[in-house]
N, C-alpha and C. Protein backbone atom coordinates (compact mmCIF):
# COMPACT_ATOMS: atom_id res chain seq x y z
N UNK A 1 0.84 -1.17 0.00
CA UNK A 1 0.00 0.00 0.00
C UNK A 1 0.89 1.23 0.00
N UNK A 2 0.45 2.11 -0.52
CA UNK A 2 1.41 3.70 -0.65
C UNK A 2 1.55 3.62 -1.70
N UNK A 3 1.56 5.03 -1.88
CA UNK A 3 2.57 5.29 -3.42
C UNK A 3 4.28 5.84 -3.32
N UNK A 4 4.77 5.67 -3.95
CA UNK A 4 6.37 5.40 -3.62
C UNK A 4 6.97 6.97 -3.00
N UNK A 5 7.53 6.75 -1.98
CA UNK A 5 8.30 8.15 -1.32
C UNK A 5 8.73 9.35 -2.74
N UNK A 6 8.14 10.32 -2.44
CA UNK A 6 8.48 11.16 -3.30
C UNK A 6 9.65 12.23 -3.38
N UNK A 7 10.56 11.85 -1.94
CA UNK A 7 11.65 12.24 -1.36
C UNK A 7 12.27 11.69 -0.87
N UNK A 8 13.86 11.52 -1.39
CA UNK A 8 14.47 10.63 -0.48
C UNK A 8 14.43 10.64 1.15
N UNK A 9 14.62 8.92 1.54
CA UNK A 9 14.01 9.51 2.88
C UNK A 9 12.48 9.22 3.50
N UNK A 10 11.61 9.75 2.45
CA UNK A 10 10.53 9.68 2.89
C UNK A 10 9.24 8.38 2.93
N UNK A 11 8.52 8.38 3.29
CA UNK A 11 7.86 7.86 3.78
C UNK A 11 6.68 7.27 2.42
N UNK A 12 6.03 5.95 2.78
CA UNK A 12 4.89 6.15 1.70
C UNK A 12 4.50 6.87 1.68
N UNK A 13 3.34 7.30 0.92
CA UNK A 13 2.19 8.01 0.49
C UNK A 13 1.02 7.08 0.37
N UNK A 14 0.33 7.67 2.00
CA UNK A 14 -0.71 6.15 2.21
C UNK A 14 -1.57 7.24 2.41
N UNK A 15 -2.22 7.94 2.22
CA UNK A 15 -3.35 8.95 2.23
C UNK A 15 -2.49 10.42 1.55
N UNK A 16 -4.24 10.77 0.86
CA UNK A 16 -4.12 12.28 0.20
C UNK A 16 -5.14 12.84 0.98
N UNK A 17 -4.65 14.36 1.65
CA UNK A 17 -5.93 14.98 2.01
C UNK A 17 -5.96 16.36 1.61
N UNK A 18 -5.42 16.25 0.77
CA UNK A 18 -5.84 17.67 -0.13
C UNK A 18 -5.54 17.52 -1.68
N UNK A 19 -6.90 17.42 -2.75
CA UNK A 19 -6.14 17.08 -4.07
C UNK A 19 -5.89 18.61 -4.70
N UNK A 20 -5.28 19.84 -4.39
CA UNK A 20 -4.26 20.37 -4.27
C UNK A 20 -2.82 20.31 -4.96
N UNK A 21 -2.79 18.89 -3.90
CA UNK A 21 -1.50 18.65 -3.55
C UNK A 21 -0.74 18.03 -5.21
N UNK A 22 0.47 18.74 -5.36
CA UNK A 22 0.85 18.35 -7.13
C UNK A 22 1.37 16.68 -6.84
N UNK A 23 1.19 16.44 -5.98
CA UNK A 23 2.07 14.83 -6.07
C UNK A 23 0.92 13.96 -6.68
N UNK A 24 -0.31 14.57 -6.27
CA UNK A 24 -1.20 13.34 -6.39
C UNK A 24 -2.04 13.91 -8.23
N UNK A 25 -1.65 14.89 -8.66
CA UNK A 25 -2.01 15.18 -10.26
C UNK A 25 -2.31 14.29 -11.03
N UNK A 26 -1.25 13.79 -11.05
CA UNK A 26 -1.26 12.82 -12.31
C UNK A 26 -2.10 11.90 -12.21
N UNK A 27 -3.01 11.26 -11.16
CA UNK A 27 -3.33 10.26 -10.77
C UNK A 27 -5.06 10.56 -10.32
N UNK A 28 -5.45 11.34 -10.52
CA UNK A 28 -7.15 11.88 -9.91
C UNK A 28 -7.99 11.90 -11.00
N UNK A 29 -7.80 11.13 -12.39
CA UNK A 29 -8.66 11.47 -13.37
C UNK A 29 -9.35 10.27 -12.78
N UNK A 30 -10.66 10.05 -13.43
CA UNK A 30 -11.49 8.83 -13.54
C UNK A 30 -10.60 7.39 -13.44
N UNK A 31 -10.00 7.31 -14.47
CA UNK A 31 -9.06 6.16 -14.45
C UNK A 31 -8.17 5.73 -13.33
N UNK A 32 -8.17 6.36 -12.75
CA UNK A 32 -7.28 5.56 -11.73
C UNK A 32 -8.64 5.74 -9.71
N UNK A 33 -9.47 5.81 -10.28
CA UNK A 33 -10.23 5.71 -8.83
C UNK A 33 -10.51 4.73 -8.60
N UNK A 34 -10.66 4.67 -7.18
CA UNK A 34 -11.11 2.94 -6.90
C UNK A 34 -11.53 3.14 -5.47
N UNK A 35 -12.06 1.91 -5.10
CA UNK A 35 -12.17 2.05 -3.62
C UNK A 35 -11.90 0.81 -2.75
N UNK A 36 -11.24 1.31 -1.67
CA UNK A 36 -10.47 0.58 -0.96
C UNK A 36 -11.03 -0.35 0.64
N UNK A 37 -11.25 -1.41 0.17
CA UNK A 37 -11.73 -2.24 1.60
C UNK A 37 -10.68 -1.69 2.54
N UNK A 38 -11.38 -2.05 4.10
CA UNK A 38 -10.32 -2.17 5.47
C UNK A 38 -11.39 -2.16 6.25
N UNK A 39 -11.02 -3.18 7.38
CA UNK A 39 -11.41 -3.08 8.67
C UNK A 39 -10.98 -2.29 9.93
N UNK A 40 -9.96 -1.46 9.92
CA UNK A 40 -9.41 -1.18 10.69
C UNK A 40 -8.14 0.07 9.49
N UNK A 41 -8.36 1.22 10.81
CA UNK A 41 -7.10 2.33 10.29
C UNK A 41 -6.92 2.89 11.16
N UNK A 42 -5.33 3.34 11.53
CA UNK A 42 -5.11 3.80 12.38
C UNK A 42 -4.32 5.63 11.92
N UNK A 43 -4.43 6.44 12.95
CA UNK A 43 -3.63 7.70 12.99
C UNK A 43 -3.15 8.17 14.07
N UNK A 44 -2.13 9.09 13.85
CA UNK A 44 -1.43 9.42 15.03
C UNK A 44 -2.02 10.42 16.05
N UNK A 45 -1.87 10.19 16.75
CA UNK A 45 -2.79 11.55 18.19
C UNK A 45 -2.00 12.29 18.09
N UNK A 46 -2.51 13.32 17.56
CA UNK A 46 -1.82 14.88 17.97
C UNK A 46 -1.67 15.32 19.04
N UNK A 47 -2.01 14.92 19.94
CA UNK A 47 -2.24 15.57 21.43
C UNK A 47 -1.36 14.44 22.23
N UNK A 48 -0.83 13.64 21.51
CA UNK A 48 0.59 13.00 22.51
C UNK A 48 1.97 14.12 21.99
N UNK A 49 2.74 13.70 23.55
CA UNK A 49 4.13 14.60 23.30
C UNK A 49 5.03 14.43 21.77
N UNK A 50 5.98 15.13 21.46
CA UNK A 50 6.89 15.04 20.33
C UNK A 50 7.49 13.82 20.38
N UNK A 51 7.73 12.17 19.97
CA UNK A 51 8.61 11.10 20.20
C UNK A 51 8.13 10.57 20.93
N UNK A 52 6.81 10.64 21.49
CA UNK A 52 6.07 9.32 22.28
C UNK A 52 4.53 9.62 21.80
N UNK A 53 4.51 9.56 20.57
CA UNK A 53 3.39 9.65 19.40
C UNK A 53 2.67 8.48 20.03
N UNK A 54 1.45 8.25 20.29
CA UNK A 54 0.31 6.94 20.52
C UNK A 54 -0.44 6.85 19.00
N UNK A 55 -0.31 6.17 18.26
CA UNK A 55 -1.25 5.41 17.22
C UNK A 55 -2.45 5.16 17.66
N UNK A 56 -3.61 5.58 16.97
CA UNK A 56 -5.11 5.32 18.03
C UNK A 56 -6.03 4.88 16.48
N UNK A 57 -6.38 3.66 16.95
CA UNK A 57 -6.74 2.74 15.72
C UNK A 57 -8.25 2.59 16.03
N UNK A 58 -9.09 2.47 14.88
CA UNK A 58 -10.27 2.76 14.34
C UNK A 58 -10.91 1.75 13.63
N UNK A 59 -12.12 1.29 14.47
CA UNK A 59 -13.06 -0.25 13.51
C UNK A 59 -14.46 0.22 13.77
N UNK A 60 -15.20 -0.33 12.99
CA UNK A 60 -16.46 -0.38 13.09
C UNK A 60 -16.88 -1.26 14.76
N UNK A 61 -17.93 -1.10 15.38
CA UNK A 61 -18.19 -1.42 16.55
C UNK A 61 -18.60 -3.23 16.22
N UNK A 62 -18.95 -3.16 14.91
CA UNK A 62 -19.35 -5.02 14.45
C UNK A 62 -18.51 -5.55 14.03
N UNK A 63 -17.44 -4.66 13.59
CA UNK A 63 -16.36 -5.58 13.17
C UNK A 63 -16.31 -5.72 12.00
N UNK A 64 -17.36 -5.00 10.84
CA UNK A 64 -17.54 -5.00 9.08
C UNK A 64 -16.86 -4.33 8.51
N UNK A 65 -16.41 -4.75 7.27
CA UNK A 65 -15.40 -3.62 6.74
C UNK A 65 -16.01 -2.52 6.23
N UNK A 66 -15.37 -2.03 5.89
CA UNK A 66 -16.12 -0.43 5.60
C UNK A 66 -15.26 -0.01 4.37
N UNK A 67 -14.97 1.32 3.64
CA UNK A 67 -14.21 1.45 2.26
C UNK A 67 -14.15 2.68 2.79
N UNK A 68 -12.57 2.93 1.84
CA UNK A 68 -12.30 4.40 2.17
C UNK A 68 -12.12 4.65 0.09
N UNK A 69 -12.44 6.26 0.09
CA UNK A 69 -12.43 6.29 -1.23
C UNK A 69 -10.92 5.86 -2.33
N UNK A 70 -10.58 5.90 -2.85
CA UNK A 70 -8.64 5.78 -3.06
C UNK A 70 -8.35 5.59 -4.84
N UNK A 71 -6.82 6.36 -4.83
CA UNK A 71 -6.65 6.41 -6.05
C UNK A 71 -5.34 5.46 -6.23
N UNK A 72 -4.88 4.88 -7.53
CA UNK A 72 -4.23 3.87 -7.76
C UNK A 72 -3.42 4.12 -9.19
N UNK A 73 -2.27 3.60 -9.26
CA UNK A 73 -1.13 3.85 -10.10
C UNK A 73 -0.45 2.79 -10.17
N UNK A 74 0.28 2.59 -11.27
CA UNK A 74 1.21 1.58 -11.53
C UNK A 74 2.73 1.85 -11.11
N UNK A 75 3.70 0.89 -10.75
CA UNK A 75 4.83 0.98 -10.32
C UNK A 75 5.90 0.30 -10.67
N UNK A 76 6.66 0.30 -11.27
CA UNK A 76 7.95 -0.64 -11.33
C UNK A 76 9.08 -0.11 -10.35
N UNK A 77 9.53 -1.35 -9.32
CA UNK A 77 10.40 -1.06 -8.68
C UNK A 77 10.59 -1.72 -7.84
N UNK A 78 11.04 -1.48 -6.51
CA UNK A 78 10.96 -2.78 -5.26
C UNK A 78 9.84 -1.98 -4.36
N UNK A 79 9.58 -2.98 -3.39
CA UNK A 79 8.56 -3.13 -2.40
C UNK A 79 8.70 -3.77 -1.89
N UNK A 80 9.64 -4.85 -1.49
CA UNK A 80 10.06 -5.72 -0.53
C UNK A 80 10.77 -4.65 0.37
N UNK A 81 11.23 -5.41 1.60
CA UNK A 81 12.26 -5.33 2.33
C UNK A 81 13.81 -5.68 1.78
N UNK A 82 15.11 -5.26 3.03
CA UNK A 82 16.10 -5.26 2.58
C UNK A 82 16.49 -6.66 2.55
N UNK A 83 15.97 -6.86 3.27
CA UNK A 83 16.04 -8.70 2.94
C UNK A 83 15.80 -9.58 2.54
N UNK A 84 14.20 -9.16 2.05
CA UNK A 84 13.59 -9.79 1.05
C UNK A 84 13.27 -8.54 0.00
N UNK A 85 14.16 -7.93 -0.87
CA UNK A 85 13.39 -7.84 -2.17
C UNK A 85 12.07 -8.03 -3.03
N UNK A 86 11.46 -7.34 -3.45
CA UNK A 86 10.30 -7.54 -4.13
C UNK A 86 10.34 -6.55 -5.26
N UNK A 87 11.37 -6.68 -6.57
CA UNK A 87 11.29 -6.02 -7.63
C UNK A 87 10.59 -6.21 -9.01
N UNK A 88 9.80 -5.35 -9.45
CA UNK A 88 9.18 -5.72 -10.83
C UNK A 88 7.97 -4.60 -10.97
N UNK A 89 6.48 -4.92 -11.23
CA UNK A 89 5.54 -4.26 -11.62
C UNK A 89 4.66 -4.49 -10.65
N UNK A 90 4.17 -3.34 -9.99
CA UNK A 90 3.07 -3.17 -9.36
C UNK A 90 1.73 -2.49 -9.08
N UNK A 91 1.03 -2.75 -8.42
CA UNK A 91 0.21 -1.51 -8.23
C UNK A 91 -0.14 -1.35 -7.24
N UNK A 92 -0.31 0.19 -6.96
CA UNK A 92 -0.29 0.48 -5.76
C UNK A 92 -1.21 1.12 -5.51
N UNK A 93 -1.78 1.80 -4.04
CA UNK A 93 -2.88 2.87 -4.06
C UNK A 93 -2.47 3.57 -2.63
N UNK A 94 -3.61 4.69 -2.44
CA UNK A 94 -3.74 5.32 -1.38
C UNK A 94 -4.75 5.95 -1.36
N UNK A 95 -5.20 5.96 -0.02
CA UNK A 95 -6.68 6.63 0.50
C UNK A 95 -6.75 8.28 0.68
């Protein structure tokens, strides 16, 4: 899941919340929308200190999955780990 760090360094790209934003351009026409199952998502609490961040994770009270809206792109490259490798063609998305 993510779309590939757009800075060295950085991090996926596992949510857009502003389409604004020029990273996510290329990728917001019709063709690439989709929507994304999950039971569960989590985000960071703003209101914990700087470096002892709490993750505060999010389900339906029944336990059903639910969909978040999400856009999707193709990838050649790795996605494994450094230990396990995972190079070639993929696809990827974000919510």
């Amino acid at each position: 899941m993510g779309f590939p760090p757009f800075k060295q360094g950085a991090g996926y790209g596992t949510n857009f919340r502003s389409l604004k934003n020029h990273l996510w351009r290329d990728w917001l026409d019709r063709q690439h929308r989709c929507v994304v199952p999950a039971t569960a998502f989590s985000e960071p609490d703003k209101n914990t200190p700087k470096g002892a961040v709490v993750w505060r994770w999010f389900e339906r009270s029944d336990k059903q999955p639910f969909f978040f809206a999400g856009i999707w792109r193709p990838f050649t490259g790795d996605r494994g780990t450094k230990r396990v490798p995972n190079i070639g063609d993929h696809t990827l998305f974000s919510t």
